[in-house]
C-alpha atoms as a PDB file:
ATOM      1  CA  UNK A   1      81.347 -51.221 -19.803  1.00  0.00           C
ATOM      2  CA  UNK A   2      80.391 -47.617 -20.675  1.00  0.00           C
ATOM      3  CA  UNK A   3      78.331 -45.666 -18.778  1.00  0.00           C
ATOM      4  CA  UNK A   4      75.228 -45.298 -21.459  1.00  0.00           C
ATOM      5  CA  UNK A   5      75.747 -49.624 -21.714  1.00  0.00           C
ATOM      6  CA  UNK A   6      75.262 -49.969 -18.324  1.00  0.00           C
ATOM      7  CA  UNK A   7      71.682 -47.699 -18.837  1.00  0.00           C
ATOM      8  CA  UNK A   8      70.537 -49.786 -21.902  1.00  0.00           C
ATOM      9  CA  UNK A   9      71.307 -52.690 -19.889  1.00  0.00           C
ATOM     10  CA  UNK A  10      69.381 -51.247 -17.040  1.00  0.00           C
ATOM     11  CA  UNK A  11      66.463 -50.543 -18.697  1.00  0.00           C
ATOM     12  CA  UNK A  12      66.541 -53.359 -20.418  1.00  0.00           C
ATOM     13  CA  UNK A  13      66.754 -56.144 -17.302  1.00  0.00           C
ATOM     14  CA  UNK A  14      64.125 -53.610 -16.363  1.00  0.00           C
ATOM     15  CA  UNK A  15      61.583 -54.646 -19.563  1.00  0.00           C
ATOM     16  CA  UNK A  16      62.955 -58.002 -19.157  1.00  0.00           C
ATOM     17  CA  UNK A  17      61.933 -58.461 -15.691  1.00  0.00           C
ATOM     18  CA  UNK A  18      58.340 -56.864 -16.189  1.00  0.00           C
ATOM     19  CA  UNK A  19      57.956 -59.706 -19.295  1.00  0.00           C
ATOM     20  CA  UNK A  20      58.645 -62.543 -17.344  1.00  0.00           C
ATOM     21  CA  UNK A  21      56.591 -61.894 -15.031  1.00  0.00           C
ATOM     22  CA  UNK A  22      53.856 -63.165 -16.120  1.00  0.00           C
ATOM     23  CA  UNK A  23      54.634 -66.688 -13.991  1.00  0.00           C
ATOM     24  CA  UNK A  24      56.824 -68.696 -15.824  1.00  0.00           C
ATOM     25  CA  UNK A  25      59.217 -70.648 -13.500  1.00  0.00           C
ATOM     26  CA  UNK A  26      62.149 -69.942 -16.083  1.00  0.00           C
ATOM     27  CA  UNK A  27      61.110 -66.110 -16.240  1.00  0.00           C
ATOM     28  CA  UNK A  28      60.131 -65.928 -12.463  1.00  0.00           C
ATOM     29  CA  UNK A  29      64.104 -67.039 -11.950  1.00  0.00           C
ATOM     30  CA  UNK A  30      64.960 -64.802 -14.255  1.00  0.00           C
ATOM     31  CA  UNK A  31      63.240 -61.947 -13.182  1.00  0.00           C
ATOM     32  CA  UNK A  32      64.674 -62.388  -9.409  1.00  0.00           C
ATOM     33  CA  UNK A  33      67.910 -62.219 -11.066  1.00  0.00           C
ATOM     34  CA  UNK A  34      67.541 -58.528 -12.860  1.00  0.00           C
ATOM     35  CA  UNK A  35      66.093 -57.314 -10.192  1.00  0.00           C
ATOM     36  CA  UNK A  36      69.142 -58.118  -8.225  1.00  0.00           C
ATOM     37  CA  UNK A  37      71.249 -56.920 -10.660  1.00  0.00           C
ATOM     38  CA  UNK A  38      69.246 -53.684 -11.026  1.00  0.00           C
ATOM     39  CA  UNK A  39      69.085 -52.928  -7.200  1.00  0.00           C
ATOM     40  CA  UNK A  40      73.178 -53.655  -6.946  1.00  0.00           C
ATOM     41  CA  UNK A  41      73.539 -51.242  -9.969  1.00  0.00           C
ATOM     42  CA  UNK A  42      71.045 -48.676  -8.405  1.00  0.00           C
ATOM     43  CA  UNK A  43      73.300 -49.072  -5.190  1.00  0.00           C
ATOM     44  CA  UNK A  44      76.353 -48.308  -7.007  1.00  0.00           C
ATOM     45  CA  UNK A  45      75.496 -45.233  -8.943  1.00  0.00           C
ATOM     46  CA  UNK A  46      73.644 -44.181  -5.717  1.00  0.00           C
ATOM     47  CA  UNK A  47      77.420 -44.688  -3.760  1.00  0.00           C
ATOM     48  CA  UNK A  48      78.680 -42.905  -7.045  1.00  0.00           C
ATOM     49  CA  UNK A  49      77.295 -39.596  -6.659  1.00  0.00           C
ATOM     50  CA  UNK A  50      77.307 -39.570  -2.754  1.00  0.00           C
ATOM     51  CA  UNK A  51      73.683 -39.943  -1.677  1.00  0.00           C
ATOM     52  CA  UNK A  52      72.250 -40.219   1.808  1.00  0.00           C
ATOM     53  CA  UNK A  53      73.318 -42.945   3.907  1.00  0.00           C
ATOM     54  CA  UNK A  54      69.650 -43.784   4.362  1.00  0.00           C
ATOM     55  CA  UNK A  55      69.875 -44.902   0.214  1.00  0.00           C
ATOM     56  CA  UNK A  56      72.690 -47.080   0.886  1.00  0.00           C
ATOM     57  CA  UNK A  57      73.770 -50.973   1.144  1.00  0.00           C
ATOM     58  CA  UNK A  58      74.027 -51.114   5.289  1.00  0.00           C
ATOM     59  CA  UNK A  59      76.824 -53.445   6.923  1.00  0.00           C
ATOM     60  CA  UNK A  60      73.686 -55.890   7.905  1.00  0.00           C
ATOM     61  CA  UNK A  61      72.538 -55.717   4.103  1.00  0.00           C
ATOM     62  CA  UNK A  62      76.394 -56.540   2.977  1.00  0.00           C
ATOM     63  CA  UNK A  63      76.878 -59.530   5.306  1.00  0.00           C
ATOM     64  CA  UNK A  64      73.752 -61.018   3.911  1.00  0.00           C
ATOM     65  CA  UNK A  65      75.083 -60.573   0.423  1.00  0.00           C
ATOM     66  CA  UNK A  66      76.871 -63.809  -1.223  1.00  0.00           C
ATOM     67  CA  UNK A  67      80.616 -63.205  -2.349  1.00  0.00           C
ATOM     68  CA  UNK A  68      79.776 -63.517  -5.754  1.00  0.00           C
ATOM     69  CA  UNK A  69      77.051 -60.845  -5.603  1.00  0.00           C
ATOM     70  CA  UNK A  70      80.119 -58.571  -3.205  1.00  0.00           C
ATOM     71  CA  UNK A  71      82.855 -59.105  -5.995  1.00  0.00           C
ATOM     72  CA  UNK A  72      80.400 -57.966  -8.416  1.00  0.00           C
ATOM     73  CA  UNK A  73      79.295 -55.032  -6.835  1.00  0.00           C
ATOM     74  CA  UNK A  74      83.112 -54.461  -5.982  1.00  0.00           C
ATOM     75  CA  UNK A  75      83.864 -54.734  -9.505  1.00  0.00           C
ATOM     76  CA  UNK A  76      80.926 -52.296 -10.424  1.00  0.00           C
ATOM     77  CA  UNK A  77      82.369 -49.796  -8.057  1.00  0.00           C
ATOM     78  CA  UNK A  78      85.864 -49.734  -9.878  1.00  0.00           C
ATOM     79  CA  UNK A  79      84.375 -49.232 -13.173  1.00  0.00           C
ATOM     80  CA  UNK A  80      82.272 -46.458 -12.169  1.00  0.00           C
ATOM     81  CA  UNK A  81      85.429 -44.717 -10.778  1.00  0.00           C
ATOM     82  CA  UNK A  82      87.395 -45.450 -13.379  1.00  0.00           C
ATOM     83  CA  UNK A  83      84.998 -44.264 -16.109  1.00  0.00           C
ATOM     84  CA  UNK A  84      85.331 -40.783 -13.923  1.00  0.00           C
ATOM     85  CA  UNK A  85      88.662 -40.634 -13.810  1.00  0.00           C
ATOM     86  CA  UNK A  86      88.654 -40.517 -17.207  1.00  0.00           C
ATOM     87  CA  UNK A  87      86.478 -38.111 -17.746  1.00  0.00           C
ATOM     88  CA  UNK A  88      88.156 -35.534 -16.059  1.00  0.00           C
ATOM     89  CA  UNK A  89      90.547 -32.826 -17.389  1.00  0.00           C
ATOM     90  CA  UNK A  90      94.195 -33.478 -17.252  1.00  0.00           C
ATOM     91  CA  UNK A  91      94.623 -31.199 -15.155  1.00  0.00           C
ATOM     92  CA  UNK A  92      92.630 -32.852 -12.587  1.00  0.00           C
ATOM     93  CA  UNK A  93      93.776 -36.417 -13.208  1.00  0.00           C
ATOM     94  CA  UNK A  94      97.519 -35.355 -12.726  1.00  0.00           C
ATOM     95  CA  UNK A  95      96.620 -33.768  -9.522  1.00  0.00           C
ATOM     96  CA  UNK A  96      94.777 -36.895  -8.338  1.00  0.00           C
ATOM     97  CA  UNK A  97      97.335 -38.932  -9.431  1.00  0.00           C
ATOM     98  CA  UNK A  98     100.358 -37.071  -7.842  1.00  0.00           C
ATOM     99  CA  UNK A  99      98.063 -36.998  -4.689  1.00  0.00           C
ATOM    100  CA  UNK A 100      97.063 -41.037  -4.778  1.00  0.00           C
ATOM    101  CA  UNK A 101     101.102 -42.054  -5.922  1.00  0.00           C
ATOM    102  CA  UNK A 102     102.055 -39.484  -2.778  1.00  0.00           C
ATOM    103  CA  UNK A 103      99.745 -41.520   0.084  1.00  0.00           C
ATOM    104  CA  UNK A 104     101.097 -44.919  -1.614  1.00  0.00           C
ATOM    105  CA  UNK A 105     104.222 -44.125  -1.571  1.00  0.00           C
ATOM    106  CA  UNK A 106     104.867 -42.669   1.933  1.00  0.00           C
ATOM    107  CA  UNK A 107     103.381 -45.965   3.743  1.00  0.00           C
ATOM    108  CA  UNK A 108     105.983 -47.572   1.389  1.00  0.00           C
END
């Protein structure tokens, strides 16, 4: 998932969320569940360009979190980096690479 998906998505839980909440039990679930979504995606592009620590998930507010809702923010996490690492110049990915293959290789 790109980047600008992830926004459309965004807003659009966002618009979701503000529809259903006009009381419907099936919306009212619903809406629970994008905001959740949106807060764990806010949390991860928050991580991603190194805010505060006062912005951030605590260890309190991780142990509270279910696994599923850890794996996904995991997995979240690793597409965000990912999408950056290829984004950058070559030059830049070769020296991250020969630095990342150097630390994995020496505890070998």
């Amino acid at each position: 998932m790109e980047f600008d998906e992830m926004l459309a998505q965004y807003k659009n839980s966002n618009e979701l969320s503000d529809a259903f909440v006009k009381g419907y039990r099936i919306g009212f679930r619903s809406s629970n569940w994008t905001e959740k979504r949106n807060k764990t995606l806010e949390t991860a592009l928050m991580e991603l360009i190194g805010l505060e620590k006062e912005w951030l998930l605590t260890n309190a507010a991780y142990k509270k979190r279910e696994n599923s809702d850890l794996i996904q923010i995991i997995m979240e996490q690793r597409q965000l980096m990912k999408m950056l690492f290829d984004n950058l110049v070559e030059e830049k990915k070769k020296e991250l690479s020969e630095k990342v293959e150097k630390i994995v290789w020496e505890d070998a």
